[in-house]
N, C-alpha and C. Protein backbone atom coordinates (compact mmCIF):
# COMPACT_ATOMS: atom_id res chain seq x y z
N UNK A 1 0.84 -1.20 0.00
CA UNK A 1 0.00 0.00 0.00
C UNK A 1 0.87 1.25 0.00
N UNK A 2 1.81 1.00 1.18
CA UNK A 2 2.56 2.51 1.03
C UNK A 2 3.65 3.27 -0.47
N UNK A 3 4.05 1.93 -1.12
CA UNK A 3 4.79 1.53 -2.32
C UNK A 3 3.59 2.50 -3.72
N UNK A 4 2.53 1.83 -3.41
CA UNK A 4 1.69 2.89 -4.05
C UNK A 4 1.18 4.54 -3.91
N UNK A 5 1.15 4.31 -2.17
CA UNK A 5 1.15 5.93 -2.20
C UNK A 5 2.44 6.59 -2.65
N UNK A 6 3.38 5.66 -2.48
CA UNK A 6 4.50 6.51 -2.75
C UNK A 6 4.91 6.92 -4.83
N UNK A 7 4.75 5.85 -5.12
CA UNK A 7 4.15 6.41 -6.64
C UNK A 7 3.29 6.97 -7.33
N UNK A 8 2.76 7.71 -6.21
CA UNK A 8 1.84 8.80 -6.53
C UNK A 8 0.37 8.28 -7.37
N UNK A 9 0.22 7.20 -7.63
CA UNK A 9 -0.73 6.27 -8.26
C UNK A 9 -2.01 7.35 -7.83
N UNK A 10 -2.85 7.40 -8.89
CA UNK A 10 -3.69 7.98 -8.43
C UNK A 10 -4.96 7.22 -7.69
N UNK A 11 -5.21 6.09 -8.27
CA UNK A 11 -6.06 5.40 -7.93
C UNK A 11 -5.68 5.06 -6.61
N UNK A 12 -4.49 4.83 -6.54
CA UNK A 12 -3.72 4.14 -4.79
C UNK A 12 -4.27 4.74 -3.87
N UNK A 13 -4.11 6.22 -4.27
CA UNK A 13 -4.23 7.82 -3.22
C UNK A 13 -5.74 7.78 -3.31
N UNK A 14 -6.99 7.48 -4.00
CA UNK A 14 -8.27 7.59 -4.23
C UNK A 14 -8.47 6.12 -2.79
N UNK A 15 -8.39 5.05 -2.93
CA UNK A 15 -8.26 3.53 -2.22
C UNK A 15 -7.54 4.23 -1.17
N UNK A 16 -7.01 4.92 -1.12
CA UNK A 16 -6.03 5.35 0.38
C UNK A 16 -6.93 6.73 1.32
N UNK A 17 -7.96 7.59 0.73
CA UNK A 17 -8.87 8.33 0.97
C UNK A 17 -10.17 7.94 1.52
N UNK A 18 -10.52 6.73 0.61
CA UNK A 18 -12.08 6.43 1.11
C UNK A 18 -12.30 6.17 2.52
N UNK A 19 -11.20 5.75 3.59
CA UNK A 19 -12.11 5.66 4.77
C UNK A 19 -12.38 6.72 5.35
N UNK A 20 -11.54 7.55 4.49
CA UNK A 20 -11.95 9.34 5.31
C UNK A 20 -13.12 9.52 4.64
N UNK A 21 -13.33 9.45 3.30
CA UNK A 21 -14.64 9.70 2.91
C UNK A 21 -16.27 9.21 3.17
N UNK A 22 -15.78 7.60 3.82
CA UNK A 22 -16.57 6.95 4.48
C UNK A 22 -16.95 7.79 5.70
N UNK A 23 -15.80 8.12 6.63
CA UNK A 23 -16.12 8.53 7.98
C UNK A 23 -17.02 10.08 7.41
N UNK A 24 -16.51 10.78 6.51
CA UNK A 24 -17.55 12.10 6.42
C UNK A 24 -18.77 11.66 6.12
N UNK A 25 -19.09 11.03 5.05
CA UNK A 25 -20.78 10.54 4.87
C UNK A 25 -21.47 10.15 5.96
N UNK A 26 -20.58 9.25 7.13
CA UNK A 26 -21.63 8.70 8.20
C UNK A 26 -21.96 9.66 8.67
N UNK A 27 -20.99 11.08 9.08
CA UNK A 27 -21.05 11.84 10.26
C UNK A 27 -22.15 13.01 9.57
N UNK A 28 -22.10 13.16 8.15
CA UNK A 28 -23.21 14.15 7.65
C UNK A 28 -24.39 13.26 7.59
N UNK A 29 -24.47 11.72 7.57
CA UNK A 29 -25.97 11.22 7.69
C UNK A 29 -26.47 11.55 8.76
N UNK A 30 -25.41 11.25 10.19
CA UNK A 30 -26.14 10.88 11.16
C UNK A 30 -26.73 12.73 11.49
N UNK A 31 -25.84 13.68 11.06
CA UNK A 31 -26.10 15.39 11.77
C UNK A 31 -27.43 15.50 11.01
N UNK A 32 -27.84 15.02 9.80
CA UNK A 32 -28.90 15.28 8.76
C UNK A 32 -29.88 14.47 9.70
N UNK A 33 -29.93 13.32 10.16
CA UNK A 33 -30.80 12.57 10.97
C UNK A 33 -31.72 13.31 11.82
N UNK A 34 -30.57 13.74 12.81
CA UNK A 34 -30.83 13.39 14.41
C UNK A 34 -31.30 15.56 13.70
N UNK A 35 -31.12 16.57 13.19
CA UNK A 35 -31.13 17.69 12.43
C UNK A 35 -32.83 17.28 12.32
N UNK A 36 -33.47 16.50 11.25
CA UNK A 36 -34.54 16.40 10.82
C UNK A 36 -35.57 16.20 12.14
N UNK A 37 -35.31 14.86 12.51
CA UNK A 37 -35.71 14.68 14.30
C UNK A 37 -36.27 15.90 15.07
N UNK A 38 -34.73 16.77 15.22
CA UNK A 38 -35.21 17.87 15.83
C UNK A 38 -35.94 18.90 15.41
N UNK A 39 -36.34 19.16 14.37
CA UNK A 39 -37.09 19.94 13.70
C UNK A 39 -38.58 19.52 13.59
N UNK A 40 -38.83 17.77 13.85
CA UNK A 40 -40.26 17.50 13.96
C UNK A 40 -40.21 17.36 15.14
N UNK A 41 -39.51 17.38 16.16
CA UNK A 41 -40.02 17.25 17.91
C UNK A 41 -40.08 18.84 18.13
N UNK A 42 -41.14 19.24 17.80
CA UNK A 42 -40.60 20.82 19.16
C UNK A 42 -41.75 21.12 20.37
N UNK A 43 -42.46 20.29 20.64
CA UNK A 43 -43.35 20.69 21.87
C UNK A 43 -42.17 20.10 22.88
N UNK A 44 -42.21 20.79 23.89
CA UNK A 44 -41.06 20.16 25.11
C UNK A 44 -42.45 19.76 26.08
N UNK A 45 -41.92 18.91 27.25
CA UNK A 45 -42.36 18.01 27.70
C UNK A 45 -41.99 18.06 29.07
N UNK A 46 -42.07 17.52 30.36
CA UNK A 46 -40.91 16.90 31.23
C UNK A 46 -41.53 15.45 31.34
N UNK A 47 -40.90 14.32 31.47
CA UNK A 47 -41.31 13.32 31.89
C UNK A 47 -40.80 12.50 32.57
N UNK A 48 -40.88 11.47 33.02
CA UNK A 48 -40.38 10.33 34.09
C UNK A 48 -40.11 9.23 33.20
N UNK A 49 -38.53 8.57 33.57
CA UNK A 49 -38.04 6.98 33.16
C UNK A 49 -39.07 6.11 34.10
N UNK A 50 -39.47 5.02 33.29
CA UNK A 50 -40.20 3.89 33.97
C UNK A 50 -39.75 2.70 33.96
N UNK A 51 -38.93 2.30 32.80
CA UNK A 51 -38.28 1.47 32.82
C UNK A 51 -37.19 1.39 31.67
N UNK A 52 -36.74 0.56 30.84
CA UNK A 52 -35.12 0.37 29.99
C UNK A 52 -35.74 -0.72 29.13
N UNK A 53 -35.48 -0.93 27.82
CA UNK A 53 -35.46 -2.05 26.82
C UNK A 53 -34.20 -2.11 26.81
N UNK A 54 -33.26 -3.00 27.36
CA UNK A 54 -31.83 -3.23 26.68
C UNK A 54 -31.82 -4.56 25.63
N UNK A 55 -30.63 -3.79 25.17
CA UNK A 55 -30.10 -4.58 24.17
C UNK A 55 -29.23 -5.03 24.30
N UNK A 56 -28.28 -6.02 23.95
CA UNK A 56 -26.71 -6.19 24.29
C UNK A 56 -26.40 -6.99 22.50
N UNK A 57 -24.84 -6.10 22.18
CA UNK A 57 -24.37 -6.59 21.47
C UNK A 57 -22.69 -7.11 21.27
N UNK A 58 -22.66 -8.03 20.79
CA UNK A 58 -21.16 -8.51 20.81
C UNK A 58 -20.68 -7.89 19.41
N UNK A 59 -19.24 -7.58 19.81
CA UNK A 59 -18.65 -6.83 18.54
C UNK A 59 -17.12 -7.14 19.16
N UNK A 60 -15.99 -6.91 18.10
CA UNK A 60 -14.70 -7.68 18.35
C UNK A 60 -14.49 -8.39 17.21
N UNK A 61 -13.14 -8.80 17.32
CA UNK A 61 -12.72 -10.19 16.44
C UNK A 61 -12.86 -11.32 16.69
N UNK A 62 -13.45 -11.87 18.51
CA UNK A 62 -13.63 -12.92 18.29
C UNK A 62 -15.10 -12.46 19.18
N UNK A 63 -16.23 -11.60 18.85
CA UNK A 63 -17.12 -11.25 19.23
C UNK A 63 -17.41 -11.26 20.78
N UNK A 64 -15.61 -10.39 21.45
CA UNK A 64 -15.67 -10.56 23.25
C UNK A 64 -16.28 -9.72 23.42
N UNK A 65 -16.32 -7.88 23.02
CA UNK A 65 -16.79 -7.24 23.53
C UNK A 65 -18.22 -7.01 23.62
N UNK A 66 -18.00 -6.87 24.91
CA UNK A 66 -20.02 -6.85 25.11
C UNK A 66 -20.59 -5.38 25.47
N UNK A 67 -21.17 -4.72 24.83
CA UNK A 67 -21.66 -3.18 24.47
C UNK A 67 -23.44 -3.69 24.71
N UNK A 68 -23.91 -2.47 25.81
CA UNK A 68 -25.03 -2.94 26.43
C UNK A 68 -26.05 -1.27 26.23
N UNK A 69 -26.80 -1.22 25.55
CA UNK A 69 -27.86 -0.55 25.18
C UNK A 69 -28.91 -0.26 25.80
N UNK A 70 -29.35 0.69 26.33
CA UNK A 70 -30.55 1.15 27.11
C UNK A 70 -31.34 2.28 26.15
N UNK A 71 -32.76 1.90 25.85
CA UNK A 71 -33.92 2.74 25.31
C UNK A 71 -34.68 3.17 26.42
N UNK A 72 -34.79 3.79 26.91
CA UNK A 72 -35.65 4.15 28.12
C UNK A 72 -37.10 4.23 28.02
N UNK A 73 -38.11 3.94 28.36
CA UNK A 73 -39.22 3.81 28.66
C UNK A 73 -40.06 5.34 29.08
N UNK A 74 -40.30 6.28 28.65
CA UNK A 74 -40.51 7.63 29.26
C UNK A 74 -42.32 7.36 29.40
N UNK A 75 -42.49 8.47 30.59
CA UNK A 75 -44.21 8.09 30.77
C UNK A 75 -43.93 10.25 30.48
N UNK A 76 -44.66 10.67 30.03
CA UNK A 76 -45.17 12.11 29.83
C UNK A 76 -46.44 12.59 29.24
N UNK A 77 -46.96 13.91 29.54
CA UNK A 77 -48.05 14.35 28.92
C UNK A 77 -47.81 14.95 28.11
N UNK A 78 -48.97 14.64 26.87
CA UNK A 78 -48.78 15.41 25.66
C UNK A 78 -49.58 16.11 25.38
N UNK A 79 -50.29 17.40 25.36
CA UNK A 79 -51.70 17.74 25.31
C UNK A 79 -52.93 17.51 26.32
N UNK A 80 -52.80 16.49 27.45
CA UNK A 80 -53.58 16.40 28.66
C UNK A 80 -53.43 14.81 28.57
N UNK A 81 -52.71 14.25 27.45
CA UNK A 81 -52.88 12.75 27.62
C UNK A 81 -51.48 11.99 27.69
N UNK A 82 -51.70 11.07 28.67
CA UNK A 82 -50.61 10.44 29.14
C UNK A 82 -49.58 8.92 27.84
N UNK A 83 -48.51 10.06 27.79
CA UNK A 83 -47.95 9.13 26.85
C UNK A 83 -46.75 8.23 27.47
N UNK A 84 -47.09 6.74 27.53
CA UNK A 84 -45.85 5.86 27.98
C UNK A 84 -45.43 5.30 26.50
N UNK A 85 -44.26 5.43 26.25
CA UNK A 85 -43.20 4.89 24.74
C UNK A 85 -41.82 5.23 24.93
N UNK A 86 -41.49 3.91 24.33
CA UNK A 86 -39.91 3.69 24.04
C UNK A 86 -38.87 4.89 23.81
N UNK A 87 -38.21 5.35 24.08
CA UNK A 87 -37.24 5.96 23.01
C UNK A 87 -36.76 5.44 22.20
N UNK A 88 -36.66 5.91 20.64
CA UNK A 88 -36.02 5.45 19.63
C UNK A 88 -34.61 5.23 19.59
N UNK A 89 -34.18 6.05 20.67
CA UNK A 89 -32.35 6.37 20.50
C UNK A 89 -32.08 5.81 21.76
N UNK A 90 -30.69 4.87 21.12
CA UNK A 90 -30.58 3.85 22.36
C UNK A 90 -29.17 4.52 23.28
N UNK A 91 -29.06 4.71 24.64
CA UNK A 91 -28.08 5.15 24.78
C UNK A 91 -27.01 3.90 25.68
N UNK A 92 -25.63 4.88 25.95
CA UNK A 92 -25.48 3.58 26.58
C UNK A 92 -25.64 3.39 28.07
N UNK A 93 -25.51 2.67 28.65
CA UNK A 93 -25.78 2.24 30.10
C UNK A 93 -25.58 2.76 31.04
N UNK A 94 -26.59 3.33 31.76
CA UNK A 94 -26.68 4.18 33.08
C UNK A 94 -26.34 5.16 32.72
N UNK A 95 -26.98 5.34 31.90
CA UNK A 95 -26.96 7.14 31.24
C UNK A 95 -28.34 7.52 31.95
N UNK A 96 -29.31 6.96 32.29
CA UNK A 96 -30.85 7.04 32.55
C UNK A 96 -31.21 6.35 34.18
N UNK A 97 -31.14 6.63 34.63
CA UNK A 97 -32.08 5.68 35.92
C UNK A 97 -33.33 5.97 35.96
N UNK A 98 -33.76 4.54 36.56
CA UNK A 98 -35.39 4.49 36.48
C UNK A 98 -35.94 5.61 37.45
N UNK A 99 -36.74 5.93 37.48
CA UNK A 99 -37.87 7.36 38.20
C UNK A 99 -37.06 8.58 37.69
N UNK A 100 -36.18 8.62 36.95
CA UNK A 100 -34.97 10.41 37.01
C UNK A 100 -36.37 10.99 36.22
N UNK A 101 -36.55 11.82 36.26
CA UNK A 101 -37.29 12.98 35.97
C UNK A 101 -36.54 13.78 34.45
N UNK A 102 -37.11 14.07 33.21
CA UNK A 102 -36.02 13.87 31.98
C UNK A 102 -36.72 15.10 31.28
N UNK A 103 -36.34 16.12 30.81
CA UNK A 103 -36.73 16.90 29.82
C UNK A 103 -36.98 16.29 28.46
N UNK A 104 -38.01 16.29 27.52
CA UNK A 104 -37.83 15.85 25.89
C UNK A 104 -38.67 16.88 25.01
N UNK A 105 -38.64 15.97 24.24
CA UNK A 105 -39.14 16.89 23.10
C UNK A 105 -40.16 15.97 22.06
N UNK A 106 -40.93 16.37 21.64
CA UNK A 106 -42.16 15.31 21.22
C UNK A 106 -42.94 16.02 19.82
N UNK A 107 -42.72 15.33 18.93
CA UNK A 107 -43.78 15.29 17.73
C UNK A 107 -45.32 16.11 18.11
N UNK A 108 -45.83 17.02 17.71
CA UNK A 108 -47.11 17.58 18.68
C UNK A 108 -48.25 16.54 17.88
N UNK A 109 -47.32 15.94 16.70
CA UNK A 109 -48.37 15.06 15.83
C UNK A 109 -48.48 13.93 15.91
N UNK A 110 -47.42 13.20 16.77
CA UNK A 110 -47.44 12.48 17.09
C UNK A 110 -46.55 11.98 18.30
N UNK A 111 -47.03 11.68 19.31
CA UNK A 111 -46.33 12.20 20.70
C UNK A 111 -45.19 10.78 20.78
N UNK A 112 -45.40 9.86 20.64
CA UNK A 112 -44.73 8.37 20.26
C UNK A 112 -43.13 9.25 19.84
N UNK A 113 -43.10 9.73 19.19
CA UNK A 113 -41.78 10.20 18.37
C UNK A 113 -41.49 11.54 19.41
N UNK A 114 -40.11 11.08 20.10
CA UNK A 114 -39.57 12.06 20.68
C UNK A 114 -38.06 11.83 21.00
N UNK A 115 -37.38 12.60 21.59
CA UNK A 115 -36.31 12.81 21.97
C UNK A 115 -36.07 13.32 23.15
N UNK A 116 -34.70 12.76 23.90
CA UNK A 116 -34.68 13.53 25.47
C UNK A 116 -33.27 14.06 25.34
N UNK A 117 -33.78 15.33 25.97
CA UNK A 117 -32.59 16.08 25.76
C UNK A 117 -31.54 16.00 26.12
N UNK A 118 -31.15 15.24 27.59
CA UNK A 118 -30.11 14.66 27.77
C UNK A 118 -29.48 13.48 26.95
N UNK A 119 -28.28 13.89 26.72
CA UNK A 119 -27.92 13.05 25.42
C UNK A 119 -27.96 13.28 24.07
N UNK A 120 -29.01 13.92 23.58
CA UNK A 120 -28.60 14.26 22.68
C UNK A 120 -27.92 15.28 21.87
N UNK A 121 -27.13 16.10 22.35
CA UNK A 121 -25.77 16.84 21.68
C UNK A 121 -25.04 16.31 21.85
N UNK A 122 -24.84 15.68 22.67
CA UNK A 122 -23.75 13.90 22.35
C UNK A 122 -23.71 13.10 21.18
N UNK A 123 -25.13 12.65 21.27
CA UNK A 123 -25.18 12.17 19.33
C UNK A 123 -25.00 13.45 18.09
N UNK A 124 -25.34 14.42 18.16
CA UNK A 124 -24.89 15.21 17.05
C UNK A 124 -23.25 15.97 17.06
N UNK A 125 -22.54 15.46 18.31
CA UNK A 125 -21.35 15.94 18.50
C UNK A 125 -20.38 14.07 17.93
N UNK A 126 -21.14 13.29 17.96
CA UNK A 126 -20.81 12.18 17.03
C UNK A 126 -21.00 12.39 15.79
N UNK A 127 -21.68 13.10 15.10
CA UNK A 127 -21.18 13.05 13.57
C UNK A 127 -20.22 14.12 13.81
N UNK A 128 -20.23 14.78 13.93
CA UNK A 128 -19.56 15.94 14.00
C UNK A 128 -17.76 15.52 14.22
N UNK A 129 -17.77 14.80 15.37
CA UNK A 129 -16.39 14.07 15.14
C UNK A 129 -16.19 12.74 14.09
N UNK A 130 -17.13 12.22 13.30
CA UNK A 130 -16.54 11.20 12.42
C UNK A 130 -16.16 12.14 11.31
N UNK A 131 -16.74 13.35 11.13
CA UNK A 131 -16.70 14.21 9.81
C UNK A 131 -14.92 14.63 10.14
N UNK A 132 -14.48 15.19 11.67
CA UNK A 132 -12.93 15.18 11.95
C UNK A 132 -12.47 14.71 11.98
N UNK A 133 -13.00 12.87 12.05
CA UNK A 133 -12.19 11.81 11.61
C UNK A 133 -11.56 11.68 10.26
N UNK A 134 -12.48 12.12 9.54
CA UNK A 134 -12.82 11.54 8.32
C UNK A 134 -11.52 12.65 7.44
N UNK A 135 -12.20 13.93 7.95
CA UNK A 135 -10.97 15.03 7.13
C UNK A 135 -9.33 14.47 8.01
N UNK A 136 -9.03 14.36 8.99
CA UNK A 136 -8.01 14.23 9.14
C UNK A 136 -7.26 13.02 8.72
N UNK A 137 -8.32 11.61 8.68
CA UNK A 137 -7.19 10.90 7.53
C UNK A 137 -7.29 11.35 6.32
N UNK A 138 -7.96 12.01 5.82
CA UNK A 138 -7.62 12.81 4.11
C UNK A 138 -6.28 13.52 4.02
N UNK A 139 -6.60 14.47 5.30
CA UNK A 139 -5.29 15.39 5.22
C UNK A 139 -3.85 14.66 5.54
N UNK A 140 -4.25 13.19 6.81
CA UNK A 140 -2.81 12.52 6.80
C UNK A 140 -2.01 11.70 5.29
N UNK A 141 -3.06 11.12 4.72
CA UNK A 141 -3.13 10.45 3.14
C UNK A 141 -2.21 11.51 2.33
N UNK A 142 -2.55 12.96 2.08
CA UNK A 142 -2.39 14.02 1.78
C UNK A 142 -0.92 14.49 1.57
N UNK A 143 -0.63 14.03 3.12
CA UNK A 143 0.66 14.76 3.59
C UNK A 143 1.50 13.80 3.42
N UNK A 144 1.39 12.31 3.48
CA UNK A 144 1.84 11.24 3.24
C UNK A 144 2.42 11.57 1.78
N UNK A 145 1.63 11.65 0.84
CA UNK A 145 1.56 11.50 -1.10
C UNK A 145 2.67 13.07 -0.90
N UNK A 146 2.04 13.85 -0.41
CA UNK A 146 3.65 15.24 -0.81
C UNK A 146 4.99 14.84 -0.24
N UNK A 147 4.97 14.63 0.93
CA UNK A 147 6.32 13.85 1.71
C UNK A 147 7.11 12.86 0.36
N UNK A 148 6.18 11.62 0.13
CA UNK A 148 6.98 10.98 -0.63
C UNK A 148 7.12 11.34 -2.24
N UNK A 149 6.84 12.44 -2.35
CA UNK A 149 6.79 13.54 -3.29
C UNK A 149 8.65 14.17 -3.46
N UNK A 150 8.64 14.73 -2.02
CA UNK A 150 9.69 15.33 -2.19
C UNK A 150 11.22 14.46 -2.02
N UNK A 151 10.65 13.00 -1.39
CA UNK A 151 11.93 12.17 -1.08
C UNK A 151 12.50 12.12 -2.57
């Protein structure tokens, strides 16, 4: 691989870019996402955790690590009527305890679809760093191809 960046190959240097380009697309999907989201939740809310849907997933090379998922259960009023539903956005563990008392934000059209505010500028500060992921291996790729430029 480096034999190619170093011959300036263009295609090499294109194959030597994409995971930066990968990391920018995720990080502008996910800001475009969680962006849209917030633009259909805007009645705010306060409500109460009742309970957690977890999830658990194995990830690794030999599938050791165990990464454990909490959706929280929120009970709130929406208009005078009592809404108990899932959160869509899973966070991770003991980010939430059961009874905490939670600010969100709710669809006025449909109260099911919401968001709690804790936490989430965390997820939009995740795309936000894959997009700095993403430019800074471009720019290391970059600096790599001029370096062996000037050897």
């Amino acid at each position: 691989m480096l034999s190619v960046l170093r011959d300036n190959n263009l295609l090499g240097v294109a194959l030597a870019c994409l995971p930066g380009f990968i990391f920018i697309c995720m990080g502008i999907y996910e800001i475009i996402i969680m962006r849209r989201k917030q633009k259909r939740e805007t009645a705010r809310a306060v409500g109460k955790v009742i309970s957690f849907e977890t999830r658990v997933s194995r990830t690794g090379k030999y599938r050791n690590v165990v990464r454990v998922h909490d959706s929280p259960v929120v009970e709130f009023s929406a208009d005078g009527t009592t809404v108990r539903h899932k959160s869509d956005i899973e966070y991770k563990e003991n980010t939430f305890k059961v009874d905490e008392i939670v600010h969100l934000f709710y669809d006025p059209n449909d109260p099911s679809h919401f968001h709690l505010e804790k936490g989430f500028r965390h997820i939009l500060s995740l795309g936000a760093s894959l997009i700095a992921v993403g430019i800074g291996w471009i720019v290391i790729i970059c600096a790599f191809v001029q370096r062996s430029k000037e050897c």
